[in-house]
N, C-alpha and C. Protein backbone atom coordinates (compact mmCIF):
# COMPACT_ATOMS: atom_id res chain seq x y z
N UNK A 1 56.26 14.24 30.00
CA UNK A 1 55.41 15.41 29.91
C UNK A 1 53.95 14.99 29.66
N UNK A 2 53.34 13.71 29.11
CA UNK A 2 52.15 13.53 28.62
C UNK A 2 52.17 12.91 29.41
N UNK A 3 52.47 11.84 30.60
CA UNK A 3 52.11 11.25 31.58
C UNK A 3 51.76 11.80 32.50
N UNK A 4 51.27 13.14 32.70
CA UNK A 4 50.09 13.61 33.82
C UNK A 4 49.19 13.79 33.24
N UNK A 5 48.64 14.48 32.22
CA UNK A 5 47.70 14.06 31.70
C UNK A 5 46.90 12.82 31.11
N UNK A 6 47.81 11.55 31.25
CA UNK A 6 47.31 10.62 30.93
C UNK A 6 47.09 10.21 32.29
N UNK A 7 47.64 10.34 33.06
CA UNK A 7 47.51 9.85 34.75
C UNK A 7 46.20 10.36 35.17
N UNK A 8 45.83 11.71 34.62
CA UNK A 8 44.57 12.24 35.27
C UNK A 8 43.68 11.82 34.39
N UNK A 9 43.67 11.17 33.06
CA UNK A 9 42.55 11.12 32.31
C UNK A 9 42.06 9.75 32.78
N UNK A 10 43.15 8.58 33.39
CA UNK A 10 43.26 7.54 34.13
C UNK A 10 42.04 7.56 35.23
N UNK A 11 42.58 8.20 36.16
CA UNK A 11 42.06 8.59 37.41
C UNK A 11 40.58 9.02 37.22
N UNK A 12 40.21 9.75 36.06
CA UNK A 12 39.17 10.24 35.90
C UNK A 12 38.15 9.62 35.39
N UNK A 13 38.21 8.28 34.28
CA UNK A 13 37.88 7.47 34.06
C UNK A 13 37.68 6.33 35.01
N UNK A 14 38.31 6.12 35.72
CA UNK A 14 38.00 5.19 37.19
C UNK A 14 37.12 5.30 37.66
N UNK A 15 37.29 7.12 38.38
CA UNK A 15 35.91 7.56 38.88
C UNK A 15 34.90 7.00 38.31
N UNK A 16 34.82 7.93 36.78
CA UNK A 16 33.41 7.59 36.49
C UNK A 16 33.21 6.23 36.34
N UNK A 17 33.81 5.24 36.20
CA UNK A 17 33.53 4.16 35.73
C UNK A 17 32.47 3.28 37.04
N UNK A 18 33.66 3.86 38.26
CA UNK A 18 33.30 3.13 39.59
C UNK A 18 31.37 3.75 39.72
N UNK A 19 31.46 4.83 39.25
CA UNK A 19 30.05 5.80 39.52
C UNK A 19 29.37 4.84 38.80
N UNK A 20 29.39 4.46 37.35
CA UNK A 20 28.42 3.76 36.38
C UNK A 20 28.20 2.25 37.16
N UNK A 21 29.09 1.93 37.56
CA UNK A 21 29.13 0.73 38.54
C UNK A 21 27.79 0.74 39.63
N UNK A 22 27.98 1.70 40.51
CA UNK A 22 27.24 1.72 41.59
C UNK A 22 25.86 2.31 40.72
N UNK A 23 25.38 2.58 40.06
CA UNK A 23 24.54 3.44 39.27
C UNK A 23 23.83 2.03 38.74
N UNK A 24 24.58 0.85 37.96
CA UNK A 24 24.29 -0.26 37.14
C UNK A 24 23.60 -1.57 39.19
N UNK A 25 24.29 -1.55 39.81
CA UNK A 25 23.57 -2.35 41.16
C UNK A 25 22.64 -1.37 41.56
N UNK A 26 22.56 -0.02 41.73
CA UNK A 26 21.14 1.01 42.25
C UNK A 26 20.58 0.55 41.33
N UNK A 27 19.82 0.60 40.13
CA UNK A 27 18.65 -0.06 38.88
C UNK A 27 18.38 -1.41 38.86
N UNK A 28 19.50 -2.15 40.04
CA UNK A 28 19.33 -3.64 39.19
C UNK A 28 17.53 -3.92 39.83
N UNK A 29 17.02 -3.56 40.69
CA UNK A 29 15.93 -3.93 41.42
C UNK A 29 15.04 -3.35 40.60
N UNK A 30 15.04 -2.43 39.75
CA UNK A 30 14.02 -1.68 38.92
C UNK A 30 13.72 -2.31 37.78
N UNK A 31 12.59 -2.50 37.41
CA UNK A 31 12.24 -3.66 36.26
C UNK A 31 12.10 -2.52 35.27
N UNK A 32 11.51 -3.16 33.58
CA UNK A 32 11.30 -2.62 32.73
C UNK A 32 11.88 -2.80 31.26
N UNK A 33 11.56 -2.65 30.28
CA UNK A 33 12.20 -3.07 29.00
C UNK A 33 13.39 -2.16 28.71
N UNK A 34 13.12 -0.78 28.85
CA UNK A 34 14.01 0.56 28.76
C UNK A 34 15.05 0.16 29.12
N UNK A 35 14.54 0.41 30.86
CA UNK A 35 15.56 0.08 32.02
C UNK A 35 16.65 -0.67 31.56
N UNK A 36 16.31 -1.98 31.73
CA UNK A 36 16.84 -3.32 31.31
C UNK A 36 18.26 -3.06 30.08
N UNK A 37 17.09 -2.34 29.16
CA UNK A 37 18.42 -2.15 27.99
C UNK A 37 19.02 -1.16 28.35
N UNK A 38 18.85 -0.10 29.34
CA UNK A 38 19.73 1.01 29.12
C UNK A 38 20.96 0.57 29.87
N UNK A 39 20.51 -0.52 30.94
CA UNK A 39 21.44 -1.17 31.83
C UNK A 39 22.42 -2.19 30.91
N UNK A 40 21.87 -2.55 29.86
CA UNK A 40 22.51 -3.63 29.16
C UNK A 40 23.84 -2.67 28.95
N UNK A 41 23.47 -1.51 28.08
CA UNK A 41 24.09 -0.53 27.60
C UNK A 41 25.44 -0.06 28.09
N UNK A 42 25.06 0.55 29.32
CA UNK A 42 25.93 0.85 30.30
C UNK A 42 27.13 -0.23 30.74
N UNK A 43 26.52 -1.46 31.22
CA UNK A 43 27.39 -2.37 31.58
C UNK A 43 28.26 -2.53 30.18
N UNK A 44 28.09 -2.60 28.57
CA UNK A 44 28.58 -3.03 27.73
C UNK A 44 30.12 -1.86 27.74
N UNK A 45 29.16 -0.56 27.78
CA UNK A 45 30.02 0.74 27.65
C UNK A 45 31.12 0.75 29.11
N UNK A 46 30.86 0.33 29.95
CA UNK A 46 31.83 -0.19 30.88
C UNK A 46 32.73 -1.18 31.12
N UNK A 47 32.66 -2.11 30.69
CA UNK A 47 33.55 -3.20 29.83
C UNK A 47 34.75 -2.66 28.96
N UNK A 48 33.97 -2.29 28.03
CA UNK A 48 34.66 -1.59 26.90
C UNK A 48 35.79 -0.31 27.70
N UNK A 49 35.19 0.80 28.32
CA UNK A 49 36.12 1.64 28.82
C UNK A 49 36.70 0.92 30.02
N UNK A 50 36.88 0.17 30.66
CA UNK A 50 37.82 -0.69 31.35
C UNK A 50 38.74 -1.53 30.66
N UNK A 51 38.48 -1.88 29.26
CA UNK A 51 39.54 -2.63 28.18
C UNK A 51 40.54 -1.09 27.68
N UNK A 52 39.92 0.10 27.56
CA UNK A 52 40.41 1.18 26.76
C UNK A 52 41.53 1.71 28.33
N UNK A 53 40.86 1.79 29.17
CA UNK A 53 41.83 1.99 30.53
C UNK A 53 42.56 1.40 30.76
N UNK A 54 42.56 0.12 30.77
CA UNK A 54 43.83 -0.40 30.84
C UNK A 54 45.29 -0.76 29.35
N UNK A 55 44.46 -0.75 28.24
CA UNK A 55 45.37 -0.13 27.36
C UNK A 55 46.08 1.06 27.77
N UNK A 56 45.43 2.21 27.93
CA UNK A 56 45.89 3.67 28.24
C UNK A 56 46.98 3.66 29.31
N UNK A 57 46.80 2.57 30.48
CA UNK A 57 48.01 2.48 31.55
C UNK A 57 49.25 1.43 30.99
N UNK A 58 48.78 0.84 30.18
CA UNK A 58 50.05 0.17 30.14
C UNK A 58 50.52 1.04 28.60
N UNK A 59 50.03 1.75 28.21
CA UNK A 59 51.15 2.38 27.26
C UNK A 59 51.83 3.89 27.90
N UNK A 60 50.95 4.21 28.89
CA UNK A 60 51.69 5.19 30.13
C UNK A 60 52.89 4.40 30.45
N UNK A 61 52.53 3.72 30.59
CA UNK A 61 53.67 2.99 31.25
C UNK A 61 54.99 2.42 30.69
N UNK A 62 54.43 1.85 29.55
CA UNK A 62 55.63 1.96 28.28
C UNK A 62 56.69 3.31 28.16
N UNK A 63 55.70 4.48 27.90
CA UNK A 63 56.26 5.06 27.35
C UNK A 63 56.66 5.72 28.68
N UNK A 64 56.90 5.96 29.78
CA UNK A 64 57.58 6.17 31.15
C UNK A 64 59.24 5.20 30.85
N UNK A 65 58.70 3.89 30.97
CA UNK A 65 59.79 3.18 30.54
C UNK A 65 60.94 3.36 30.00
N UNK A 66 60.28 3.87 28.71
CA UNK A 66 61.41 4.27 27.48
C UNK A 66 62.26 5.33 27.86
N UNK A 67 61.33 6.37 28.66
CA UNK A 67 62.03 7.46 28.72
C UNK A 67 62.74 7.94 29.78
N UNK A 68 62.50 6.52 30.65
CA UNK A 68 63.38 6.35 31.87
C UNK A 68 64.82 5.96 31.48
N UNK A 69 64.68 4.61 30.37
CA UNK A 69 65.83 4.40 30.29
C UNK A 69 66.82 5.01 29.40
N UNK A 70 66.37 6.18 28.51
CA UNK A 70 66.65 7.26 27.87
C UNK A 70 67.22 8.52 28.42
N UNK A 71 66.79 8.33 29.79
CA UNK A 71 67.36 9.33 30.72
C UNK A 71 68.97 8.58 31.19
N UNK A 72 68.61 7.44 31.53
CA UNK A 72 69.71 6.61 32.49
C UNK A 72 70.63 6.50 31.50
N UNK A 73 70.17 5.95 30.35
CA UNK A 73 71.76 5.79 29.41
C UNK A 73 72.26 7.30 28.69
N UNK A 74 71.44 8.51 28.70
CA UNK A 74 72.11 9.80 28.32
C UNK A 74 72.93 9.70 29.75
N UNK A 75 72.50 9.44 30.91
CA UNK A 75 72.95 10.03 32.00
C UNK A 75 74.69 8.97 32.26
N UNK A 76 74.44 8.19 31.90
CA UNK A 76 76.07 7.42 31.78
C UNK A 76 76.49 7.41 30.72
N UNK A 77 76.14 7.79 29.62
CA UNK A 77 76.94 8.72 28.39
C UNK A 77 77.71 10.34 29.00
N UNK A 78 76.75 11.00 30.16
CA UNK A 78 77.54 12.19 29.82
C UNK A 78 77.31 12.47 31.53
N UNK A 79 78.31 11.80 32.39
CA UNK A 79 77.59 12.09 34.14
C UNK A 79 78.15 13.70 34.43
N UNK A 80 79.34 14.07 33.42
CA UNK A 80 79.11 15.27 34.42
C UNK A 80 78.06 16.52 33.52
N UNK A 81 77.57 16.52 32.55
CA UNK A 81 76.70 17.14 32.49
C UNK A 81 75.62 17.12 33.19
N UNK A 82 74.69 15.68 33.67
CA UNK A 82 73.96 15.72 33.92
C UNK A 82 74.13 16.28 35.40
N UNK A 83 75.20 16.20 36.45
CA UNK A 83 75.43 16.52 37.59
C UNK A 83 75.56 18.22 37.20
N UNK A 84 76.11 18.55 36.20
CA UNK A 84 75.98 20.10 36.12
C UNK A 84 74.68 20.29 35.97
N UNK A 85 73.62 20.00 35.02
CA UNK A 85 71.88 20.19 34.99
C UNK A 85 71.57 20.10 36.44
N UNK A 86 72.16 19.09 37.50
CA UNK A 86 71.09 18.60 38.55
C UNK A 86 71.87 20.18 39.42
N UNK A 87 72.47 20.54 39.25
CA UNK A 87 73.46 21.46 40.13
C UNK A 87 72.16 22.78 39.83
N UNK A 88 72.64 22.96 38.59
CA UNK A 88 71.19 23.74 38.22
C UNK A 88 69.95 24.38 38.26
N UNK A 89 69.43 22.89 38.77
CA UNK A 89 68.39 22.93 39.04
C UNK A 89 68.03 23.36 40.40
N UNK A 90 69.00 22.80 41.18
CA UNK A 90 69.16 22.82 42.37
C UNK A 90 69.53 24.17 42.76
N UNK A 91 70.03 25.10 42.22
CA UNK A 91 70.18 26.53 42.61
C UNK A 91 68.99 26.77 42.13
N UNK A 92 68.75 26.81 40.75
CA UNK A 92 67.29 27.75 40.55
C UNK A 92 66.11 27.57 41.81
N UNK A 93 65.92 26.37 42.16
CA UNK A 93 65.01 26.11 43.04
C UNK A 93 65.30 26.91 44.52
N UNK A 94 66.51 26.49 44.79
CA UNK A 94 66.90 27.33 45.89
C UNK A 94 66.76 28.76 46.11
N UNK A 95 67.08 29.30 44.66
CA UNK A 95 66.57 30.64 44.36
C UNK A 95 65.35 31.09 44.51
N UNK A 96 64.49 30.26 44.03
CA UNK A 96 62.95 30.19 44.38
C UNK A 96 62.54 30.29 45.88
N UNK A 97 63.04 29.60 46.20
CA UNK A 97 62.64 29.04 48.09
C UNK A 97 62.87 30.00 48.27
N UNK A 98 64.19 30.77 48.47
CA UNK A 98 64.87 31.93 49.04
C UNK A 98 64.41 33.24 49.12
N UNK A 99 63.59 33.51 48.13
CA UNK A 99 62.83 34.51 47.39
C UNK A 99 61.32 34.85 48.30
N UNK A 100 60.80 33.80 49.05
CA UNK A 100 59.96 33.37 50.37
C UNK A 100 60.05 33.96 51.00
């Protein structure tokens, strides 16, 4: 359930990151003391949220993991429930479509 929102906060951070990227080579030709440091800045703050992004995917990813294999071993603890849930599901949806 929290892995789309972490998927999009992912994705969204990329973006911007790739943007600060192209933003940090557009200034590099522009001289100045400001400049210079605001560029220092940026590149530092981009580093940093590329260390925090890839934390963020690999504990997406962990926790996908866990709850994959949390699914698989409920699911060979109890197969015909879960074939009754998938049955389930599979009508409600159908119900849905049908309803079209």
């Amino acid at each position: 359930m929290n892995a789309v929102p972490t998927e999009k906060i992912v994705t969204d951070m990329k973006i911007l990151m790739g943007d600060m990227e192209e933003l940090i080579k557009a200034t590099a030709a522009q001289t100045g003391e400001k400049l210079a440091e605001a560029r220092g800045k940026a590149q530092l703050a981009l580093q940093n949220a590329k260390v925090a992004i890839s934390r963020a995917e690999a504990a997406a990813t962990e926790q996908a993991k866990v709850a994959a294999r949390a699914v698989d071993q409920s699911v060979h603890q109890h197969p015909w429930s879960a074939v009754g849930v998938a049955a389930a599901i599979a009508f409600a949806i159908g119900m849905l479509i049908g309803r079209r």
